[in-house]
PDB file of N, CA and C in Angstrom:
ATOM      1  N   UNK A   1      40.366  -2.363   8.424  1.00  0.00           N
ATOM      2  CA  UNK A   1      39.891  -2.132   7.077  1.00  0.00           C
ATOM      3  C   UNK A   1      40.145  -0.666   6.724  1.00  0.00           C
ATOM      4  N   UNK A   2      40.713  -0.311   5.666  1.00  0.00           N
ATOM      5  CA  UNK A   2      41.016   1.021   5.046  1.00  0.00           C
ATOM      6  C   UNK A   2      39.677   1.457   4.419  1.00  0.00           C
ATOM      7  N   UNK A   3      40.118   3.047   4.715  1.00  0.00           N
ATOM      8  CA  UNK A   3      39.019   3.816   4.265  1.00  0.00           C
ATOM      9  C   UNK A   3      38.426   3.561   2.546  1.00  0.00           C
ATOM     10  N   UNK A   4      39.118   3.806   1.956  1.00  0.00           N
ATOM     11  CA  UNK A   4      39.025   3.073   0.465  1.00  0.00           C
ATOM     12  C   UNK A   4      38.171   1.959   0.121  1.00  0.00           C
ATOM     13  N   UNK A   5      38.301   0.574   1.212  1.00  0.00           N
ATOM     14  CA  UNK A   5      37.400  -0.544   0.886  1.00  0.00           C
ATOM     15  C   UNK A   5      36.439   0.057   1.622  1.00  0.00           C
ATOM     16  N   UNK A   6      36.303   0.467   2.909  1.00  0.00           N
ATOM     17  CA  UNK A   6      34.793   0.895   3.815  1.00  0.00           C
ATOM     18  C   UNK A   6      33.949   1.609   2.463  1.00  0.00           C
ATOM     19  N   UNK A   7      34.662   2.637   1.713  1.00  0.00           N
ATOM     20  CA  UNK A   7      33.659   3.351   0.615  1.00  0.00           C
ATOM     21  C   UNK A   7      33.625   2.652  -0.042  1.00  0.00           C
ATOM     22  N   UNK A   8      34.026   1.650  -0.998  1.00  0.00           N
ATOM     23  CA  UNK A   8      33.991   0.882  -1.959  1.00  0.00           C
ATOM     24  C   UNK A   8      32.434  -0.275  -1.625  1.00  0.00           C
ATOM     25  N   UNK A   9      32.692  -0.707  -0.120  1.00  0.00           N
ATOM     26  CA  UNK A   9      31.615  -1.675   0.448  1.00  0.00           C
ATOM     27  C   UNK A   9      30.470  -0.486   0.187  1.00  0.00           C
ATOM     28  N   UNK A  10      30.685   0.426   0.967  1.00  0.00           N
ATOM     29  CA  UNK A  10      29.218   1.085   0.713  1.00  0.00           C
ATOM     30  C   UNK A  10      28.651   1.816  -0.316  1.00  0.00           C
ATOM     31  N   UNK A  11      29.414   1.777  -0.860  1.00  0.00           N
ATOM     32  CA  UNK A  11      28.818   2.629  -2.862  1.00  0.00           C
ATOM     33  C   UNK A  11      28.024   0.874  -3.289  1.00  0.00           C
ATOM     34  N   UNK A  12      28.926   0.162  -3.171  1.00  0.00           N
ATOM     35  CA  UNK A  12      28.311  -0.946  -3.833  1.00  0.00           C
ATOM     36  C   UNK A  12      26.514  -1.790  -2.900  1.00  0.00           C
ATOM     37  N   UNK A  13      26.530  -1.819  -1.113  1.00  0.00           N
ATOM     38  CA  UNK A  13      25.470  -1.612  -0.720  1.00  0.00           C
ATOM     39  C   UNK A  13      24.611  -0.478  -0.867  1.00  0.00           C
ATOM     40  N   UNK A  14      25.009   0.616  -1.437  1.00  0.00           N
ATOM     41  CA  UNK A  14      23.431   1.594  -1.878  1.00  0.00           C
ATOM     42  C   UNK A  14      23.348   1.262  -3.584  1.00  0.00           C
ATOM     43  N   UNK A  15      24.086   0.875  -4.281  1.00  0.00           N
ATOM     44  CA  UNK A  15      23.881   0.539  -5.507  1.00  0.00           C
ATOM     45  C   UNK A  15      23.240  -0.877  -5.891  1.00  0.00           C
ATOM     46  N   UNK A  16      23.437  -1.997  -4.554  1.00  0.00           N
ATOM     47  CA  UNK A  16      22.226  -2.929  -4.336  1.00  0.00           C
ATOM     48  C   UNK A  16      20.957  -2.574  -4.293  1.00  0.00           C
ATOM     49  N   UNK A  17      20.855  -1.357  -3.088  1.00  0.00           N
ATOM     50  CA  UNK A  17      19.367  -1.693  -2.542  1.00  0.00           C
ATOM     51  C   UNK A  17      19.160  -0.298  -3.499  1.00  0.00           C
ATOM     52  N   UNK A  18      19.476   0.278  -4.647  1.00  0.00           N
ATOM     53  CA  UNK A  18      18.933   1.354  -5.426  1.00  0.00           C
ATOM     54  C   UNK A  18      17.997   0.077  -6.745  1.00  0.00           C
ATOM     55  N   UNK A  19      19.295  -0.692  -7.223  1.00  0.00           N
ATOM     56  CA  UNK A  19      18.827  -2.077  -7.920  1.00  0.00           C
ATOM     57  C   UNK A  19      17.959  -2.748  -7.590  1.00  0.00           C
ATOM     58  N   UNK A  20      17.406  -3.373  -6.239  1.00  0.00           N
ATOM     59  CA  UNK A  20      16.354  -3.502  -6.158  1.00  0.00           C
ATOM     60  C   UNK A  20      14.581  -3.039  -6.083  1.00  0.00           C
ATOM     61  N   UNK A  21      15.068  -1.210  -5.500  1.00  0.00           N
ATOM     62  CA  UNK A  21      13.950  -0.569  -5.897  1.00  0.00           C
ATOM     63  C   UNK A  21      13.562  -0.591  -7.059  1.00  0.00           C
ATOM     64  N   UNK A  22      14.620  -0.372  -8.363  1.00  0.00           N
ATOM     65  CA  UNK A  22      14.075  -0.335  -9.303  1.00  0.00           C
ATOM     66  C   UNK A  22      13.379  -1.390 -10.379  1.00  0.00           C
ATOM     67  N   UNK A  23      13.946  -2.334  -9.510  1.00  0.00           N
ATOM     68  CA  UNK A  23      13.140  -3.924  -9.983  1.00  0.00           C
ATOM     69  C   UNK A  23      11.834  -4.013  -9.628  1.00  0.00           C
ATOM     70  N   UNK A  24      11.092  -3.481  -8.571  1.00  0.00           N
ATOM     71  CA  UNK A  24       9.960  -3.637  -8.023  1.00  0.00           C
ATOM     72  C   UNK A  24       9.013  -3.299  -9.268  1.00  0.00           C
ATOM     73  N   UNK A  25       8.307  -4.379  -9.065  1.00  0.00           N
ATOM     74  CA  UNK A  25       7.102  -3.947  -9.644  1.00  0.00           C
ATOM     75  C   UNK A  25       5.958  -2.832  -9.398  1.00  0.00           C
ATOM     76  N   UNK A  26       5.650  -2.792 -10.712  1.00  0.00           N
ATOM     77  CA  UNK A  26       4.552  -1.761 -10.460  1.00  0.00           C
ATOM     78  C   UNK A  26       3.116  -2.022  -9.588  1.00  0.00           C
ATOM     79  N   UNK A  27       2.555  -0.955  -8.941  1.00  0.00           N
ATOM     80  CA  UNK A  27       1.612  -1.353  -8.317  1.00  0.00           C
ATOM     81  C   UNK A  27      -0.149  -1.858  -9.108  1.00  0.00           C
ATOM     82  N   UNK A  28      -0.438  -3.033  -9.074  1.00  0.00           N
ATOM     83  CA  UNK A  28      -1.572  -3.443  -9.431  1.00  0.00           C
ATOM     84  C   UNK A  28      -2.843  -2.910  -8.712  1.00  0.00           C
ATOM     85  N   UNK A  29      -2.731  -2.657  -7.664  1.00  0.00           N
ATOM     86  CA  UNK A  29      -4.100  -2.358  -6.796  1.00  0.00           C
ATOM     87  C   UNK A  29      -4.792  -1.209  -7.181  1.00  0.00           C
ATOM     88  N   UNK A  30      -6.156  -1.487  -7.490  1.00  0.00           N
ATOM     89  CA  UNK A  30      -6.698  -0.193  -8.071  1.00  0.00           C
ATOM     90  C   UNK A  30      -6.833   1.108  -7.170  1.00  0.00           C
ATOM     91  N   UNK A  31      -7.100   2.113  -7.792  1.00  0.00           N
ATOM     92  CA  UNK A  31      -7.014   3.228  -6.713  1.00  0.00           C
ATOM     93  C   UNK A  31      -8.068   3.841  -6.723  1.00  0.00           C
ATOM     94  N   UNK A  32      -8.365   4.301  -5.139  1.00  0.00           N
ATOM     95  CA  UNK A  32     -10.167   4.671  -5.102  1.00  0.00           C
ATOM     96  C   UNK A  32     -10.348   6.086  -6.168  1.00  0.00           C
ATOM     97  N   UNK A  33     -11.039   6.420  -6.548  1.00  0.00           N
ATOM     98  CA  UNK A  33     -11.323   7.831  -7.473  1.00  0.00           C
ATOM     99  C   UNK A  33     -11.302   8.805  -6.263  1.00  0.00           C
ATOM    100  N   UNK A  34     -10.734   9.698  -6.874  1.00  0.00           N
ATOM    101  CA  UNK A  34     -10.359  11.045  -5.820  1.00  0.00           C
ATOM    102  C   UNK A  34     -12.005  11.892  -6.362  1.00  0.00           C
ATOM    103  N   UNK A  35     -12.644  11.493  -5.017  1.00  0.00           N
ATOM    104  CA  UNK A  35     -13.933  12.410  -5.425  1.00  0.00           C
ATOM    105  C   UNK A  35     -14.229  12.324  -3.960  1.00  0.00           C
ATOM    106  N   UNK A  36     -15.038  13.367  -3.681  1.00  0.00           N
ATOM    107  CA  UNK A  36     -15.053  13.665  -2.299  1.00  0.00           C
ATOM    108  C   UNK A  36     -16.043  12.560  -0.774  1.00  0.00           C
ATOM    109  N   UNK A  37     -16.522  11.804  -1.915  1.00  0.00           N
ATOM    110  CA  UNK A  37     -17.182  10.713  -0.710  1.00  0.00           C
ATOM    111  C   UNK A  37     -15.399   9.238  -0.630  1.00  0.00           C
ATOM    112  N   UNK A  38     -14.795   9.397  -1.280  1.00  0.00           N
ATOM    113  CA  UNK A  38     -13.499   8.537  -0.971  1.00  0.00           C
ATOM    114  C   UNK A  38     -12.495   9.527  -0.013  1.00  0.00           C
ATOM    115  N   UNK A  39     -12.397  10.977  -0.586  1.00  0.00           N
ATOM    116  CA  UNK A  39     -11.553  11.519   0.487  1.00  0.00           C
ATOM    117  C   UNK A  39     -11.829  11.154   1.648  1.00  0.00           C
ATOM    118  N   UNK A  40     -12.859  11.452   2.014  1.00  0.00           N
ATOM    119  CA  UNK A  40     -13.276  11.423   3.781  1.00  0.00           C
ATOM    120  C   UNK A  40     -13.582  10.304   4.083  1.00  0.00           C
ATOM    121  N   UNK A  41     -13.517   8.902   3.713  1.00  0.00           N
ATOM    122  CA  UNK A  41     -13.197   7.668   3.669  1.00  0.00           C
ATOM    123  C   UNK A  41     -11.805   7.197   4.629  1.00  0.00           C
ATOM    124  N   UNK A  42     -10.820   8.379   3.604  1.00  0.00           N
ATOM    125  CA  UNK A  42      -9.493   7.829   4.080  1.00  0.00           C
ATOM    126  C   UNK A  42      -9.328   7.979   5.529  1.00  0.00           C
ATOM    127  N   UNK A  43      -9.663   8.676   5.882  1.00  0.00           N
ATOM    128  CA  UNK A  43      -9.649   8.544   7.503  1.00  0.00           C
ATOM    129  C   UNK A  43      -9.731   7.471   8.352  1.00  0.00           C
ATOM    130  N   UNK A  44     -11.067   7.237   7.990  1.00  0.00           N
ATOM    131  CA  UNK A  44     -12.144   6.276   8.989  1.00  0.00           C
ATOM    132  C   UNK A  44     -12.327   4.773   7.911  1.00  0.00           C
ATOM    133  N   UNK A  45     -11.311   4.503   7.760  1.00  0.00           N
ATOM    134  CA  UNK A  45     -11.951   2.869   7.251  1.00  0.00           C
ATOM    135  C   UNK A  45     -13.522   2.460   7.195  1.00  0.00           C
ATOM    136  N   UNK A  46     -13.710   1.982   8.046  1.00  0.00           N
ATOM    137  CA  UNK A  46     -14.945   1.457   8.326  1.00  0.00           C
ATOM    138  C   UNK A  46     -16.279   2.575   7.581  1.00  0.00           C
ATOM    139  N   UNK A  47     -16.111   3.501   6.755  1.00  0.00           N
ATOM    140  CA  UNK A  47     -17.128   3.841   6.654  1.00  0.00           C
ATOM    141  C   UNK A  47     -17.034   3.179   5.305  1.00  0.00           C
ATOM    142  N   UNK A  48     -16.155   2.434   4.229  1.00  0.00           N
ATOM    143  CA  UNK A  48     -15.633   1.933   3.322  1.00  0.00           C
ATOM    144  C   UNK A  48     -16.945   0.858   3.215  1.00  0.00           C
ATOM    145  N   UNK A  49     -16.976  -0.045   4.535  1.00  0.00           N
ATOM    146  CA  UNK A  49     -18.158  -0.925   4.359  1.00  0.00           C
ATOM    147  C   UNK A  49     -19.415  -0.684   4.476  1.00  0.00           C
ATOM    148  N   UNK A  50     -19.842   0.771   4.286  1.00  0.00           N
ATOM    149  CA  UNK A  50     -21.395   1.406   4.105  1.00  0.00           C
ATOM    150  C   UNK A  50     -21.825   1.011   2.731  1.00  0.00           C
ATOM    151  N   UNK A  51     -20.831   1.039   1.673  1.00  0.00           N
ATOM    152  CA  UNK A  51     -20.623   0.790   0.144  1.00  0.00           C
ATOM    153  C   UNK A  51     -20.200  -0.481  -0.514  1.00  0.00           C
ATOM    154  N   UNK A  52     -19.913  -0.739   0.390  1.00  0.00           N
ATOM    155  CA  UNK A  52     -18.490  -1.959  -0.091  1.00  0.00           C
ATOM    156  C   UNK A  52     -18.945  -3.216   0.999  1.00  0.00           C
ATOM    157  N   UNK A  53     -20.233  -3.820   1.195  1.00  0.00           N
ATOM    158  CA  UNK A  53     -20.145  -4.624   2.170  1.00  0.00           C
ATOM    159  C   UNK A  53     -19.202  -5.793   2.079  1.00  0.00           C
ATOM    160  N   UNK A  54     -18.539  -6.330   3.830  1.00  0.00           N
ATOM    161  CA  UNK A  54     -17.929  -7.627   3.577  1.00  0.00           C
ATOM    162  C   UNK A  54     -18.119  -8.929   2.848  1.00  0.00           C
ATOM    163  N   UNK A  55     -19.381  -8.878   2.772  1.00  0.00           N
ATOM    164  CA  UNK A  55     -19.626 -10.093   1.599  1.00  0.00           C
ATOM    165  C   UNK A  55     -19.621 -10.020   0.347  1.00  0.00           C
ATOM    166  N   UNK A  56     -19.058  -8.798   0.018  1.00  0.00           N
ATOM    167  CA  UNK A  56     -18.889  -8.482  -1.377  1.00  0.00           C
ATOM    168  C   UNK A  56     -17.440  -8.158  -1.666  1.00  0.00           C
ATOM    169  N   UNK A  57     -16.937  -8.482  -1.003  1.00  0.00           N
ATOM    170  CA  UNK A  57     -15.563  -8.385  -0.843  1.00  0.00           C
ATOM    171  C   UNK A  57     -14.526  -9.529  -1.149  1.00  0.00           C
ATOM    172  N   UNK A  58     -13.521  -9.817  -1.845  1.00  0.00           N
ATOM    173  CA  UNK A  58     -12.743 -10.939  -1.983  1.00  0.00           C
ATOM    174  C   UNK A  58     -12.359 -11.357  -0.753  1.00  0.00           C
ATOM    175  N   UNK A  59     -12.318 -13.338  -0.265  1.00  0.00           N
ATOM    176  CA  UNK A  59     -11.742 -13.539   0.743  1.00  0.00           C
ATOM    177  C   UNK A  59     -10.748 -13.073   1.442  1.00  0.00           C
ATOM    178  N   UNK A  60      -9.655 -12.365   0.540  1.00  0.00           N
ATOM    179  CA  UNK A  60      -8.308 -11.890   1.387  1.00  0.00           C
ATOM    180  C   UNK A  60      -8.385 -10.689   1.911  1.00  0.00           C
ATOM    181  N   UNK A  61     -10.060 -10.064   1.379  1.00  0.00           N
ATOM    182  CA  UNK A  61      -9.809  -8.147   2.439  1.00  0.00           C
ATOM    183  C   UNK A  61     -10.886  -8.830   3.430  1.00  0.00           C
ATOM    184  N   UNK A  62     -11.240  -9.847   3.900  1.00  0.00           N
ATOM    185  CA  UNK A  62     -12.160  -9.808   4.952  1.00  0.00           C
ATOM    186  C   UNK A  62     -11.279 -10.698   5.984  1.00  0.00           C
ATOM    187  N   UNK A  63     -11.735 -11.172   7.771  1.00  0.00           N
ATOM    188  CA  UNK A  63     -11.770 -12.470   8.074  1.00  0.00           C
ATOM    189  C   UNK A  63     -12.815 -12.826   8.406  1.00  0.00           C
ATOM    190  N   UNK A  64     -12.240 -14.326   8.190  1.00  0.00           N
ATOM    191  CA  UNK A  64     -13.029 -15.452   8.062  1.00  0.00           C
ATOM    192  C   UNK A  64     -14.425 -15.254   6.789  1.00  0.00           C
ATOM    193  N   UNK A  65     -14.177 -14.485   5.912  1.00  0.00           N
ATOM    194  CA  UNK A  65     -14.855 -14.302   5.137  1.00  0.00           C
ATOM    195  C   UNK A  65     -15.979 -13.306   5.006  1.00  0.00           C
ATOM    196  N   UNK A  66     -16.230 -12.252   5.960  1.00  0.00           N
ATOM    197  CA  UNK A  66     -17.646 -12.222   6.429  1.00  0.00           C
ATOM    198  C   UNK A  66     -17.295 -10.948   7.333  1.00  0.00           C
ATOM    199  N   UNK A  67     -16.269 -10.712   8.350  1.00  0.00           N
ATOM    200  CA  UNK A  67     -15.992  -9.605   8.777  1.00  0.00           C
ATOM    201  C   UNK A  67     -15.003  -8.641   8.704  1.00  0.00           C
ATOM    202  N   UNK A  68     -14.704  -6.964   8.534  1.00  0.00           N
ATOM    203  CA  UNK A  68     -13.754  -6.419   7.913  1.00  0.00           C
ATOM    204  C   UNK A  68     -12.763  -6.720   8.514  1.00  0.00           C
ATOM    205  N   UNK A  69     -12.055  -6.245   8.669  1.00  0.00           N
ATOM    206  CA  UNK A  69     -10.025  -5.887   9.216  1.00  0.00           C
ATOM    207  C   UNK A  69     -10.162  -4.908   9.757  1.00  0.00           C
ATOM    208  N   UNK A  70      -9.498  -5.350  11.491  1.00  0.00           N
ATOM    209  CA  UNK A  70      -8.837  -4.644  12.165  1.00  0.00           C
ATOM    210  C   UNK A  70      -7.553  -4.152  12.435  1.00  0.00           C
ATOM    211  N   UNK A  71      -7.251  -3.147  12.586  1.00  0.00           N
ATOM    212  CA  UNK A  71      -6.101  -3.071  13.157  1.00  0.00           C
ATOM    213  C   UNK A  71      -5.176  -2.606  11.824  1.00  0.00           C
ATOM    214  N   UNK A  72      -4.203  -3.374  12.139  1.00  0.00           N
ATOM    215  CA  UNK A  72      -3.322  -2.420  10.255  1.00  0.00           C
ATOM    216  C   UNK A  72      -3.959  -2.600   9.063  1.00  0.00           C
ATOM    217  N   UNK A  73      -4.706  -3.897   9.186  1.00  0.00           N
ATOM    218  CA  UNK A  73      -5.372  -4.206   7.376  1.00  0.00           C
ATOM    219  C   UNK A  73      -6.570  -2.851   7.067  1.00  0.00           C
ATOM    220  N   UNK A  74      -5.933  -1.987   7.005  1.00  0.00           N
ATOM    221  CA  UNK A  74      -6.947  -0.566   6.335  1.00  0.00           C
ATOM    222  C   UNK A  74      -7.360  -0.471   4.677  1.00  0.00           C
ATOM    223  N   UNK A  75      -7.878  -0.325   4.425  1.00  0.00           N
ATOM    224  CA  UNK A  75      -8.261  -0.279   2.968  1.00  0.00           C
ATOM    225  C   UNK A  75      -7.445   0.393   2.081  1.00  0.00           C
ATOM    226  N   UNK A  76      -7.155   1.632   2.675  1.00  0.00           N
ATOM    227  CA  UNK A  76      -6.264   2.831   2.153  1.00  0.00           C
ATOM    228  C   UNK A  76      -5.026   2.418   2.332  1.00  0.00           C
ATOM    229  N   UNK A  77      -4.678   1.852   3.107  1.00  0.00           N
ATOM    230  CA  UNK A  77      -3.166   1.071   3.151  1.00  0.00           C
ATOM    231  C   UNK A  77      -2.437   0.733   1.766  1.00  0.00           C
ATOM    232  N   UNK A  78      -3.517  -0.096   0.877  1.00  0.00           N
ATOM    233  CA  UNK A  78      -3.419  -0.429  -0.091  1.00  0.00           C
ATOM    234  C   UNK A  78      -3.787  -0.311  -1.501  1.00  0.00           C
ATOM    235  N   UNK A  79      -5.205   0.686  -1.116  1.00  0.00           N
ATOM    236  CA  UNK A  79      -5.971   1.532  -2.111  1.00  0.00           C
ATOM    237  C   UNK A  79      -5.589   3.072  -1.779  1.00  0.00           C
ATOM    238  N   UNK A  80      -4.902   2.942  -2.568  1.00  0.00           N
ATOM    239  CA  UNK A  80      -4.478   5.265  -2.952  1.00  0.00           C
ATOM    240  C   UNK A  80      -5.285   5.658  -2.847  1.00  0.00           C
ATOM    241  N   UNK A  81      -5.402   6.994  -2.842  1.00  0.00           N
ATOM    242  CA  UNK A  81      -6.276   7.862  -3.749  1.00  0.00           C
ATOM    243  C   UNK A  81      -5.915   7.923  -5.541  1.00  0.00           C
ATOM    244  N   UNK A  82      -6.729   8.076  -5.983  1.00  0.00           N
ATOM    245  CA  UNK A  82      -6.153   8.588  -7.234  1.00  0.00           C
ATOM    246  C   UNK A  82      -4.995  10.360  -7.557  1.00  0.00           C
ATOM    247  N   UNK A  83      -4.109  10.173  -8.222  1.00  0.00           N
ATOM    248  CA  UNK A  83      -3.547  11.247  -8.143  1.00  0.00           C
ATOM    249  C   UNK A  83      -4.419  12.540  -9.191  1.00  0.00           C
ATOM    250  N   UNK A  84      -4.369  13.867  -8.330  1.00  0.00           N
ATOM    251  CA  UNK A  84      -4.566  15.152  -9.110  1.00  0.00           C
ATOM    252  C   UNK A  84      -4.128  14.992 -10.537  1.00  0.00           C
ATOM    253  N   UNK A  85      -5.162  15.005 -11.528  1.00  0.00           N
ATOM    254  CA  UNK A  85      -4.437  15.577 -12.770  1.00  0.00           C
ATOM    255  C   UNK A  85      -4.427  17.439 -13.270  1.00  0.00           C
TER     256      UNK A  85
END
């Protein structure tokens, strides 16, 4: 394969996956308020459910309904902070 098609293949694979970033949707998940009892939150998960108990929580951030998430399912994973204005 000539140099010519090798660049041609790859202008057109980063001009795919640029096209698909920009298709992505925007993010829906609300974002915690940047105030200083959420900063120090982000750390430590679990202090999230001092405020936020699991039963008050939608089925999909708990298991089995009733206890938090271990392991990667972090809160902050998916809840920002809010950005500095």
């Amino acid at each position: 394969m000539s140099k010519r098609v090798q660049t041609i293949i790859f202008i057109v694979v980063c001009l795919g996956v640029l096209i698909f970033f920009l298709m992505a949707p925007e993010s829906t998940t609300p974002r915690m308020p940047l105030d200083g009892q959420h900063e120090a939150r982000q750390k430590d998960f679990r202090a999230c459910f001092e405020c936020h108990p699991p039963h008050t929580l939608p089925e999909n951030h708990t298991v089995d309904g009733r206890v938090p998430p271990e392991g990667k399912q972090k809160c902050y994973f998916c809840h920002k902070l809010e950005e500095s204005q």
